[in-house]
C-alpha atoms as a PDB file:
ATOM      1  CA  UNK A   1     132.436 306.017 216.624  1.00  0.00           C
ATOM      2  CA  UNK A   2     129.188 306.715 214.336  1.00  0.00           C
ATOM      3  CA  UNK A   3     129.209 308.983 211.824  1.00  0.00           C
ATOM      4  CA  UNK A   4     126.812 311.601 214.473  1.00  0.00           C
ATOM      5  CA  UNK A   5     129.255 311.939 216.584  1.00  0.00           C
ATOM      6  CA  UNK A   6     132.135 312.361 214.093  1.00  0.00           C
ATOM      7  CA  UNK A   7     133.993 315.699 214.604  1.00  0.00           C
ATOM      8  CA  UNK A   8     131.553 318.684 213.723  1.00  0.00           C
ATOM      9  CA  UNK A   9     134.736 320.497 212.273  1.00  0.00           C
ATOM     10  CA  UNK A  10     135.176 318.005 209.232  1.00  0.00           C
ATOM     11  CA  UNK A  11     131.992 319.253 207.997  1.00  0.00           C
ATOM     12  CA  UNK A  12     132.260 320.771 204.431  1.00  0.00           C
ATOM     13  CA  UNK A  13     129.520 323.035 205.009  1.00  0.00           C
ATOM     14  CA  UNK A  14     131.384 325.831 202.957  1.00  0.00           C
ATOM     15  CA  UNK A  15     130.093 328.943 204.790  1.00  0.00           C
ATOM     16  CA  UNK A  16     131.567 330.182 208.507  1.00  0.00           C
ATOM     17  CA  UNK A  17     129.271 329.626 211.457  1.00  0.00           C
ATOM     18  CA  UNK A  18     130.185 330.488 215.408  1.00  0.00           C
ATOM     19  CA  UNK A  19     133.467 328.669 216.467  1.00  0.00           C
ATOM     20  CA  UNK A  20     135.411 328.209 213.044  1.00  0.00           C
ATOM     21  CA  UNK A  21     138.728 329.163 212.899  1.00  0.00           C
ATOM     22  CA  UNK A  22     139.104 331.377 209.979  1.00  0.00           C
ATOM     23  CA  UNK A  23     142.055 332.341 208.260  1.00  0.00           C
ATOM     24  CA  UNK A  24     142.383 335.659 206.863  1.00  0.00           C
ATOM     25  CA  UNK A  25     145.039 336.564 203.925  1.00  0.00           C
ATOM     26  CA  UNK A  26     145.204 340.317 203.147  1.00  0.00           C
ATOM     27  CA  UNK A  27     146.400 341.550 199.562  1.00  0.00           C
ATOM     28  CA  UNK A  28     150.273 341.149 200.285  1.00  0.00           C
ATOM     29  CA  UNK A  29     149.945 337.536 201.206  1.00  0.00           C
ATOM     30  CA  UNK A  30     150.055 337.674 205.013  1.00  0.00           C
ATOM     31  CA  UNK A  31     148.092 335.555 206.784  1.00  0.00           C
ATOM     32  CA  UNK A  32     146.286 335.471 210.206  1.00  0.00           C
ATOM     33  CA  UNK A  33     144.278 333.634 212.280  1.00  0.00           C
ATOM     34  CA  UNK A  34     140.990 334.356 214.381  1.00  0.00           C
ATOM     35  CA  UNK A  35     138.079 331.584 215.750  1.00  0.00           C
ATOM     36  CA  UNK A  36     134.604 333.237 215.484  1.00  0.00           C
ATOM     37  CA  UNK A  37     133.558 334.603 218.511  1.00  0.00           C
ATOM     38  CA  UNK A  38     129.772 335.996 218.223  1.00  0.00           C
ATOM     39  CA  UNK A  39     129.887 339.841 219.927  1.00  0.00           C
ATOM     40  CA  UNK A  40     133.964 340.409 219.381  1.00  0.00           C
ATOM     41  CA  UNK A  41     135.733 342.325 216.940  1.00  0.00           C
ATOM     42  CA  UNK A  42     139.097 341.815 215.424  1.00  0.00           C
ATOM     43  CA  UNK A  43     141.379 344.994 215.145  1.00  0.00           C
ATOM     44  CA  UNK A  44     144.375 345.477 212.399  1.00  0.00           C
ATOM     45  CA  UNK A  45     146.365 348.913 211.955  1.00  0.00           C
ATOM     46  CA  UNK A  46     143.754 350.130 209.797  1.00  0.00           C
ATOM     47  CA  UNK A  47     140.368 349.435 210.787  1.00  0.00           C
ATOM     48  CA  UNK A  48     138.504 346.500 212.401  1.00  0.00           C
ATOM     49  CA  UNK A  49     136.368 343.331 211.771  1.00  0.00           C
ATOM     50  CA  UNK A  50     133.166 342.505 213.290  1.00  0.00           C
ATOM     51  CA  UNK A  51     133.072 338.916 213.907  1.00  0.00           C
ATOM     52  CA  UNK A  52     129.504 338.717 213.309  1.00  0.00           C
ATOM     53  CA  UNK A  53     130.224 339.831 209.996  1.00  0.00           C
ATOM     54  CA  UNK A  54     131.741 336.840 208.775  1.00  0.00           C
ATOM     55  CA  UNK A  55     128.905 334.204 210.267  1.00  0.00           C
ATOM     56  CA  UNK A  56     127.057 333.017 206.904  1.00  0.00           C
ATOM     57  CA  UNK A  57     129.329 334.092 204.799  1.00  0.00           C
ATOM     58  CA  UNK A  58     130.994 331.243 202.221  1.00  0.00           C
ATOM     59  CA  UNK A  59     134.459 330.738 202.397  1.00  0.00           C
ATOM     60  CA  UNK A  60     136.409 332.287 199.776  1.00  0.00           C
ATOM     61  CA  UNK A  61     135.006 335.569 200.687  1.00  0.00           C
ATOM     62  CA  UNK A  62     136.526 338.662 200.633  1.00  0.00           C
ATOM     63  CA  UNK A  63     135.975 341.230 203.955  1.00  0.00           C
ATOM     64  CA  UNK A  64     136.650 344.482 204.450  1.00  0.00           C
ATOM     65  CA  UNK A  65     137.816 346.305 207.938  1.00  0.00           C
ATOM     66  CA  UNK A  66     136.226 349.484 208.870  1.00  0.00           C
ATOM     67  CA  UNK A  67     138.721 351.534 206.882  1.00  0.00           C
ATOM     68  CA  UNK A  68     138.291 349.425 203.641  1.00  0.00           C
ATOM     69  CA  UNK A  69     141.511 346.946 204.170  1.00  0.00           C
ATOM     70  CA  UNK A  70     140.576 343.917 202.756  1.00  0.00           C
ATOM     71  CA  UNK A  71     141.255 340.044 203.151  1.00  0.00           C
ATOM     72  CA  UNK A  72     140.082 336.642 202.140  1.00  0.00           C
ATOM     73  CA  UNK A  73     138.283 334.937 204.171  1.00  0.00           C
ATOM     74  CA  UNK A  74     138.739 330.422 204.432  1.00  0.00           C
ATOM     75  CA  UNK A  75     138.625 327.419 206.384  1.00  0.00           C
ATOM     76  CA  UNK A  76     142.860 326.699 207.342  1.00  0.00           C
ATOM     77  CA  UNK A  77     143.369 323.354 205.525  1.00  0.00           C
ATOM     78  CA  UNK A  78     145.213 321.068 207.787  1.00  0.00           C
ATOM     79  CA  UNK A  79     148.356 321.989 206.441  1.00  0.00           C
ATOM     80  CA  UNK A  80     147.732 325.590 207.047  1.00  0.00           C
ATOM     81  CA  UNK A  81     146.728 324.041 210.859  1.00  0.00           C
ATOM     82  CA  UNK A  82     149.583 321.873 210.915  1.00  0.00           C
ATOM     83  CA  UNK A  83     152.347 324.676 210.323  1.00  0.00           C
ATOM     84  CA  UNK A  84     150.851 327.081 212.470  1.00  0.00           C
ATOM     85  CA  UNK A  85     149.656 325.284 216.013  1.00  0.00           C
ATOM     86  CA  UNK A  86     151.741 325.414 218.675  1.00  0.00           C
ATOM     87  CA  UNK A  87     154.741 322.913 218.899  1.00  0.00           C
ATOM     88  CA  UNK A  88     156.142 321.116 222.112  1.00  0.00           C
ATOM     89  CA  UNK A  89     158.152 318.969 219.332  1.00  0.00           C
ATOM     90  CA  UNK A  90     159.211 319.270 215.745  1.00  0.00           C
ATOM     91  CA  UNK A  91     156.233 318.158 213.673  1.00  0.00           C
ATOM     92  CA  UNK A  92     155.948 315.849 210.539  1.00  0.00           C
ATOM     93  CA  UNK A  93     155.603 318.225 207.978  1.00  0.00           C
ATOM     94  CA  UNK A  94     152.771 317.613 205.488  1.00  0.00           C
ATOM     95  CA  UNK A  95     154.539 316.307 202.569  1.00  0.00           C
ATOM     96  CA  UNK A  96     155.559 313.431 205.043  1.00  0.00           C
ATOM     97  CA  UNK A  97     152.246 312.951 206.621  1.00  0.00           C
ATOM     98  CA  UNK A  98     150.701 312.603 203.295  1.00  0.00           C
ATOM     99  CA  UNK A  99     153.194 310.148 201.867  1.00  0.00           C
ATOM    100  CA  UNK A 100     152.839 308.207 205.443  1.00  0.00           C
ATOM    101  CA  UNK A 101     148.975 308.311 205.112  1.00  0.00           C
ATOM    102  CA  UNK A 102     149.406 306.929 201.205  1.00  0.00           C
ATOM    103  CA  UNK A 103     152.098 304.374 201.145  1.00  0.00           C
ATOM    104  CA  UNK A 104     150.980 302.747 204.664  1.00  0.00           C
ATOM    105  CA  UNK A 105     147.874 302.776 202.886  1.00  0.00           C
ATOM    106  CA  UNK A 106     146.189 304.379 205.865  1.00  0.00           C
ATOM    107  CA  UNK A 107     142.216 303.185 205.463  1.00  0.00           C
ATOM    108  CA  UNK A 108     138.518 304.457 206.094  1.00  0.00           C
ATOM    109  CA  UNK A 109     138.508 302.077 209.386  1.00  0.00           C
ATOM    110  CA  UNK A 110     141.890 300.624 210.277  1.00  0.00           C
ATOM    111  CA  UNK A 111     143.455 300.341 213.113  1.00  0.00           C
ATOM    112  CA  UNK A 112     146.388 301.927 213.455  1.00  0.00           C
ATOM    113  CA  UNK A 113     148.487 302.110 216.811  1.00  0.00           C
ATOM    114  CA  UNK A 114     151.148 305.288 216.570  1.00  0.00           C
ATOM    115  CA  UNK A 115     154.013 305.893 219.337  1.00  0.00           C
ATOM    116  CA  UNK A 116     155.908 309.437 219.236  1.00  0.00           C
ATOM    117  CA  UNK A 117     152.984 311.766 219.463  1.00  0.00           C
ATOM    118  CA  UNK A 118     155.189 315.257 219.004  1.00  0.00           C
ATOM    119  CA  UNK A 119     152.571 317.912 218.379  1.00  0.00           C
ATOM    120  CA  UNK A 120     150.048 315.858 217.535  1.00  0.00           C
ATOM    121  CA  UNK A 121     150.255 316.937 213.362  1.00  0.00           C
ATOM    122  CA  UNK A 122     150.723 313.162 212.051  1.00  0.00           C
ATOM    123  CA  UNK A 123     148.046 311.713 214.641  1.00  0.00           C
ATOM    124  CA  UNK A 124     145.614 314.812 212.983  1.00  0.00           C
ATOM    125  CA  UNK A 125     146.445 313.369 209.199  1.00  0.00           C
ATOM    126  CA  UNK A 126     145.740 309.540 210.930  1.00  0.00           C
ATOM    127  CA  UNK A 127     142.321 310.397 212.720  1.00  0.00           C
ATOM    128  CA  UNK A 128     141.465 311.969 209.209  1.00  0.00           C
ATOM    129  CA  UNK A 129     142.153 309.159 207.221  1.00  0.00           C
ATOM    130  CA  UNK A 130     140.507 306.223 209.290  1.00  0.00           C
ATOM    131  CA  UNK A 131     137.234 308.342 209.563  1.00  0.00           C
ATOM    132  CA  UNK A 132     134.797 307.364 212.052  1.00  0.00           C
ATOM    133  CA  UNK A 133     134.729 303.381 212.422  1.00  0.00           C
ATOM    134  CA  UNK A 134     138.269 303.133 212.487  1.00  0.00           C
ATOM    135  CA  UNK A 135     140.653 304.268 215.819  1.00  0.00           C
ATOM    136  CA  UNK A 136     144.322 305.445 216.519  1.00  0.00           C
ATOM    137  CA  UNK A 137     145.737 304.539 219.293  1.00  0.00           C
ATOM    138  CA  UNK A 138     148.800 306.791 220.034  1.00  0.00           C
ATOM    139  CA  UNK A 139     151.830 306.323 223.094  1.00  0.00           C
ATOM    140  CA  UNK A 140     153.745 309.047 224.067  1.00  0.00           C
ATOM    141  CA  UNK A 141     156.918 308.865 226.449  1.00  0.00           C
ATOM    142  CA  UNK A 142     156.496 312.592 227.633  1.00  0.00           C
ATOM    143  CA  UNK A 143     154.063 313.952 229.028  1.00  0.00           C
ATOM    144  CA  UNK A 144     154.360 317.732 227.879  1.00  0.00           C
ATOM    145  CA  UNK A 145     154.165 316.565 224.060  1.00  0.00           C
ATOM    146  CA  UNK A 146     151.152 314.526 225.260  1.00  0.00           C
ATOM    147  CA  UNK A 147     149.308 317.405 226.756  1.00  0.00           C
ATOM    148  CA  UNK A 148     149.978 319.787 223.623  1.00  0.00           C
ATOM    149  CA  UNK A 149     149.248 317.409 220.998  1.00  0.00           C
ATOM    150  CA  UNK A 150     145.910 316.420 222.859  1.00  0.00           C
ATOM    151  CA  UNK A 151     145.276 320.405 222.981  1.00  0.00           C
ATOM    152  CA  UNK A 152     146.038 320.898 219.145  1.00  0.00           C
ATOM    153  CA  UNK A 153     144.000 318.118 218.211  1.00  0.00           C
ATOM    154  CA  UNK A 154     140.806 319.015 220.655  1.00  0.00           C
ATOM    155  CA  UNK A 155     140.925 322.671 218.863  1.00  0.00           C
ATOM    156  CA  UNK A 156     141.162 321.371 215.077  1.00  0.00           C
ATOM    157  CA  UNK A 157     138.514 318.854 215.550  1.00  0.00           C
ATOM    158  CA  UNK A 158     136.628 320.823 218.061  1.00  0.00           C
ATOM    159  CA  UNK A 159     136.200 318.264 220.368  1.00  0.00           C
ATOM    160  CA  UNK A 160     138.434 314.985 221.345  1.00  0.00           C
ATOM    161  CA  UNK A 161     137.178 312.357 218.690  1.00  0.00           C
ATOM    162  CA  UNK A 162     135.957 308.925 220.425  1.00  0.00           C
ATOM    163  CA  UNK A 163     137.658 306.759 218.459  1.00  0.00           C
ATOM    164  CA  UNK A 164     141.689 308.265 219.589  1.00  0.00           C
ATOM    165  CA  UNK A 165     142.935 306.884 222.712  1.00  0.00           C
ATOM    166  CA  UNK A 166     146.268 308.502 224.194  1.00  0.00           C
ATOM    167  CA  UNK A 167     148.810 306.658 226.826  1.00  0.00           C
ATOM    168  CA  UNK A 168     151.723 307.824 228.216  1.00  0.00           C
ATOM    169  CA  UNK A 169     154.827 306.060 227.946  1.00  0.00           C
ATOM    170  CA  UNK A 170     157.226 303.459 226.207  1.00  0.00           C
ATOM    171  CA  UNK A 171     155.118 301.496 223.871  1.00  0.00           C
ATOM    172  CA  UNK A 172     157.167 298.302 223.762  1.00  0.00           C
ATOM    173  CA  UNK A 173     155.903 298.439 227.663  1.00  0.00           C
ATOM    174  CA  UNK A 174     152.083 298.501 226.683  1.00  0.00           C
ATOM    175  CA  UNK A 175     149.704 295.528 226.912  1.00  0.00           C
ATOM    176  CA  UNK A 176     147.766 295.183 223.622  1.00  0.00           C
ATOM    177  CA  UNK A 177     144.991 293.050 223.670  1.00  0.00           C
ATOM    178  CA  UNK A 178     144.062 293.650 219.846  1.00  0.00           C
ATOM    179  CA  UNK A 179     146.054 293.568 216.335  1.00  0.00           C
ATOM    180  CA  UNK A 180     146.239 296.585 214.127  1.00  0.00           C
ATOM    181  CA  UNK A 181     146.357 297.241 210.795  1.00  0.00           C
ATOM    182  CA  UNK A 182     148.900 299.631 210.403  1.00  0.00           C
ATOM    183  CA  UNK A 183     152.233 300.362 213.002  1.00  0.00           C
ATOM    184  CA  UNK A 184     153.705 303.833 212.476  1.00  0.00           C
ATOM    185  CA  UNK A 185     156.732 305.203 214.603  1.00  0.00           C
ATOM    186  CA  UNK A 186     158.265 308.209 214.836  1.00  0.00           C
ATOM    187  CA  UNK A 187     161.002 308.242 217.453  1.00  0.00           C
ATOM    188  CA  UNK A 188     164.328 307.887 218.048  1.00  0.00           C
ATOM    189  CA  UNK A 189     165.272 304.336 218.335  1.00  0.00           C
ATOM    190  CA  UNK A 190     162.439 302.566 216.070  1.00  0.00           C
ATOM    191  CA  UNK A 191     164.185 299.251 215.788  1.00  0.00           C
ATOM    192  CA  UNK A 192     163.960 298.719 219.356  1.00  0.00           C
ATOM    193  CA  UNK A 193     160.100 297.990 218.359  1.00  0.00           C
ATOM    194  CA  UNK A 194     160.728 295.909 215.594  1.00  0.00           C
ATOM    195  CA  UNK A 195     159.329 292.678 217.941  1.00  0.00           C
ATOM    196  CA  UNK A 196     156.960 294.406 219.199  1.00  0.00           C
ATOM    197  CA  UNK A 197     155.658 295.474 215.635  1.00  0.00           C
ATOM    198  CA  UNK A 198     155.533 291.785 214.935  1.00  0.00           C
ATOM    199  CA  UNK A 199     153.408 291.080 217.715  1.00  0.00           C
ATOM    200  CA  UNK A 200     150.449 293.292 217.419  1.00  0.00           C
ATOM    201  CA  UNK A 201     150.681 293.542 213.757  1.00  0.00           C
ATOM    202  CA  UNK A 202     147.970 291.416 211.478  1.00  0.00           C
ATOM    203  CA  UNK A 203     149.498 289.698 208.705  1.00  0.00           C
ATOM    204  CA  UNK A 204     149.547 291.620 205.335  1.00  0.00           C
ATOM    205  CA  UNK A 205     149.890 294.827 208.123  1.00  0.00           C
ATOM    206  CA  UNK A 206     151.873 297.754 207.376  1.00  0.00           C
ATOM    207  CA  UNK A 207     154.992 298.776 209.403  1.00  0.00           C
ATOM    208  CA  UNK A 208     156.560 302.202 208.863  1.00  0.00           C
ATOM    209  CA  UNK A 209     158.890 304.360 210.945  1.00  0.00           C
ATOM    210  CA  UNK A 210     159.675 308.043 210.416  1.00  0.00           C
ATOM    211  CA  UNK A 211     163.150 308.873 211.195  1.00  0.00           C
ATOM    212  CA  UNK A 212     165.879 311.712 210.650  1.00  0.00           C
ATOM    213  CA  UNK A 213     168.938 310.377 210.257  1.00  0.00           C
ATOM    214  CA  UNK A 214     170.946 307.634 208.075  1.00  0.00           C
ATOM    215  CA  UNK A 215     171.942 305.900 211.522  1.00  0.00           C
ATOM    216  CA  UNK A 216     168.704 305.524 212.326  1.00  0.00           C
ATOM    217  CA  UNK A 217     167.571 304.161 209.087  1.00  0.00           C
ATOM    218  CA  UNK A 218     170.336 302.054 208.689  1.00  0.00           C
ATOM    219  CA  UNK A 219     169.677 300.453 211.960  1.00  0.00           C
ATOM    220  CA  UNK A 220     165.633 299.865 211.830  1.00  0.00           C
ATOM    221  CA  UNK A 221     166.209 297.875 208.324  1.00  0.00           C
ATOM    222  CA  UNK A 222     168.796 295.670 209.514  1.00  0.00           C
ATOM    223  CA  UNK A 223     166.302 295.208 212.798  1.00  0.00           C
ATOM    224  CA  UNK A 224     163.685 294.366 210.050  1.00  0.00           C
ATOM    225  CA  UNK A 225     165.845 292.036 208.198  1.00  0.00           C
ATOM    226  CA  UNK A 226     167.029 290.083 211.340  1.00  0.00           C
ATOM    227  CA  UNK A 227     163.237 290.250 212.828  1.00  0.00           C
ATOM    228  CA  UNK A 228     162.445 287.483 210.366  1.00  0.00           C
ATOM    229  CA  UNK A 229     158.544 288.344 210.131  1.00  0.00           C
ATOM    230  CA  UNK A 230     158.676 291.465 207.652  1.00  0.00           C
ATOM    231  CA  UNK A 231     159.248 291.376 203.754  1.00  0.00           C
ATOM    232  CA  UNK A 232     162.085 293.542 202.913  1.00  0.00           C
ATOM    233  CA  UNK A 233     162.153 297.158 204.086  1.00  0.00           C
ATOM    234  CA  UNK A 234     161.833 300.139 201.570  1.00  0.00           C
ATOM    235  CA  UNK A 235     163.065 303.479 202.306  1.00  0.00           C
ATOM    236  CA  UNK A 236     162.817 306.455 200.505  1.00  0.00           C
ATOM    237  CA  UNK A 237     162.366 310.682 201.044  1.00  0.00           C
ATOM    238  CA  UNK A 238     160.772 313.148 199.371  1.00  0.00           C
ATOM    239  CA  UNK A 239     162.121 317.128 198.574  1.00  0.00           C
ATOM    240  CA  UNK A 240     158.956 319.525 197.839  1.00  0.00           C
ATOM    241  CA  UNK A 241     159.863 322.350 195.611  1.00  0.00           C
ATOM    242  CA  UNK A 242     157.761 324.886 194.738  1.00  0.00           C
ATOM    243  CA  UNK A 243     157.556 327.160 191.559  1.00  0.00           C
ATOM    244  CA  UNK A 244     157.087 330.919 190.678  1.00  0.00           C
ATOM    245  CA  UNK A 245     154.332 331.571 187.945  1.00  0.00           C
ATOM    246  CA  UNK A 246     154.205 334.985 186.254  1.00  0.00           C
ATOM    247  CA  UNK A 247     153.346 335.286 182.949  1.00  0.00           C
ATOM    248  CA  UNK A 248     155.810 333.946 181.058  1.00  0.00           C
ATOM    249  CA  UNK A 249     158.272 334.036 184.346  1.00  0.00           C
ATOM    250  CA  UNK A 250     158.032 330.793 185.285  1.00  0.00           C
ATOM    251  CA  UNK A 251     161.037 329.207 187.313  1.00  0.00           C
ATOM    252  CA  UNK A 252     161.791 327.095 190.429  1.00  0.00           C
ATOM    253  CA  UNK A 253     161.231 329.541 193.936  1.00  0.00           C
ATOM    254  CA  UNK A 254     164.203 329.989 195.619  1.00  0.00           C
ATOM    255  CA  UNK A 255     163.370 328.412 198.271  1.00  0.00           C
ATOM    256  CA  UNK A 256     162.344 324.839 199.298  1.00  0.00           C
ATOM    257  CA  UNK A 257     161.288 322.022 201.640  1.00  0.00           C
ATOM    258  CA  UNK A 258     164.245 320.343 201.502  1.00  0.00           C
ATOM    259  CA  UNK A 259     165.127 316.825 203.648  1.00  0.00           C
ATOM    260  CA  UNK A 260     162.678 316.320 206.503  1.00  0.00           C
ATOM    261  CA  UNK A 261     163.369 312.482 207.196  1.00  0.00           C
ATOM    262  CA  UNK A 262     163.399 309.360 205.988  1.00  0.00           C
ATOM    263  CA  UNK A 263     160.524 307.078 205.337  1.00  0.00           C
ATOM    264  CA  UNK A 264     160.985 303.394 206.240  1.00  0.00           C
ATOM    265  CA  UNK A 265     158.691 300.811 204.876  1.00  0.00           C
ATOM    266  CA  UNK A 266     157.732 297.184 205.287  1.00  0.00           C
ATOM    267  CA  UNK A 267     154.628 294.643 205.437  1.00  0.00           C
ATOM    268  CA  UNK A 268     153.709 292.019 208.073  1.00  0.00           C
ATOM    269  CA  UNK A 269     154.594 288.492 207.066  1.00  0.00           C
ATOM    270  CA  UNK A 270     152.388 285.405 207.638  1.00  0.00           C
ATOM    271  CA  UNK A 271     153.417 283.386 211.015  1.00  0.00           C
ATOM    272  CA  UNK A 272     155.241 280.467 210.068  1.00  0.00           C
END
């Protein structure tokens, strides 16, 4: 996939043109969503916004409806996408996704074969990090989660990117005829894939499975141990908590991201 024919939506051009899906945030925080649409106009309780209005303007903007309510105006960052596309399956939230693309040391160009799409949010954070000469290939068992993930993934990237192939079903059942760089599961029974792993993994490669229970865990790193081809599994979590500023009223938010999953780690021996 050359860099031309890259997703046009990955573009930091840092103004709005035709077809960008803007997010607008009006002065008590809430937020909504419209995609450019030359000739339409977007209507709130108090006045209205002319989409034409917002085509050349930078992001960071602030916009005014007719009757003077006003909102800023940016690019959703992929988290903001993530959270807010439509789900067939619970997503991995972005605090995962992030620590997936960082400790599988997810690469400009790798090769990375995924199985559970869901809604598609991890395979977004994976096409993103292996840029345009590398490629994910993705298996999904169900079709429904295959068809929404490929829609939320068309609309953020505008387009279905060349270098993301999609199959539907069991992927210790596919025929690989290449070796990856990177294996990354999310599904219910990852240790049943443990062999397969093996097999289509490159030595040095990265295996990691994303799972929600201590079962589950407790299972894929005695499969890894037993497997005989994988160093020893690391496993870890991560709890995002955010904090109120204020002046001088600073303090943890009452709220917070609490347990998501469990993050399973482990690297691709040499054969032999």
């Amino acid at each position: 996939m050359s860099e031309a024919n890259f997703p046009s939506k990955l573009a930091n051009r840092g103004f709005f043109v035709a077809g960008d899906r803007v997010q607008l945030t009006d002065q008590k925080g809430k937020i909504y969503s419209i995609t450019i649409t030359p000739g339409k106009e977007w209507h709130t309780h108090k006045g209205w916004i002319v989409h034409d209005d917002l085509i050349g303007l930078p992001e960071g903007s602030v916009i005014s409806t007719s009757a003077g309510l006003k909102f800023t105006a940016f690019i959703p960052l992929l988290t903001d996408y993530v959270l807010s596309m439509p789900r067939g399956a619970t997503i991995v939230y972005p605090k995962d996704a992030a620590l997936i693309v960082g400790f599988a040391d997810i690469f400009p160009g790798a090769r990375v074969l995924e199985a559970g799409v869901g809604s598609g949010a991890l395979t977004l954070s994976l096409l993103r990090a292996v840029g345009p000469n590398g490629l994910v290939h993705s298996v999904e068992r169900r079709e429904e989660f295959a068809a929404n993930a490929s829609s939320n993934i068309e609309n953020y990237f505008g387009m279905r990117p060349s270098n993301w192939s999609l199959q539907i079903g069991s992927v210790q059942d596919q025929v690989f005829s290449e070796q990856f760089d990177r294996v990354i599961l999310d599904m219910l029974a990852p240790w049943e894939c443990i062999e397969m792993a093996a097999r289509v993994l490159r030595p040095g490669g990265v295996f990691m499975a994303y799972v929600a229970t201590t079962t589950q865990l407790s299972a894929t790193a005695e499969a890894l141990k037993e497997d005989g081809h994988f160093t020893e599994p690391e496993s870890f979590e991560s709890m995002v908590r955010g904090w109120h500023h204020e002046g001088l009223a600073v303090r943890p938010q009452q709220r917070m991201i609490g347990h998501t999953g469990f993050l399973i780690f482990s690297r691709r021996m040499a054969p032999g």
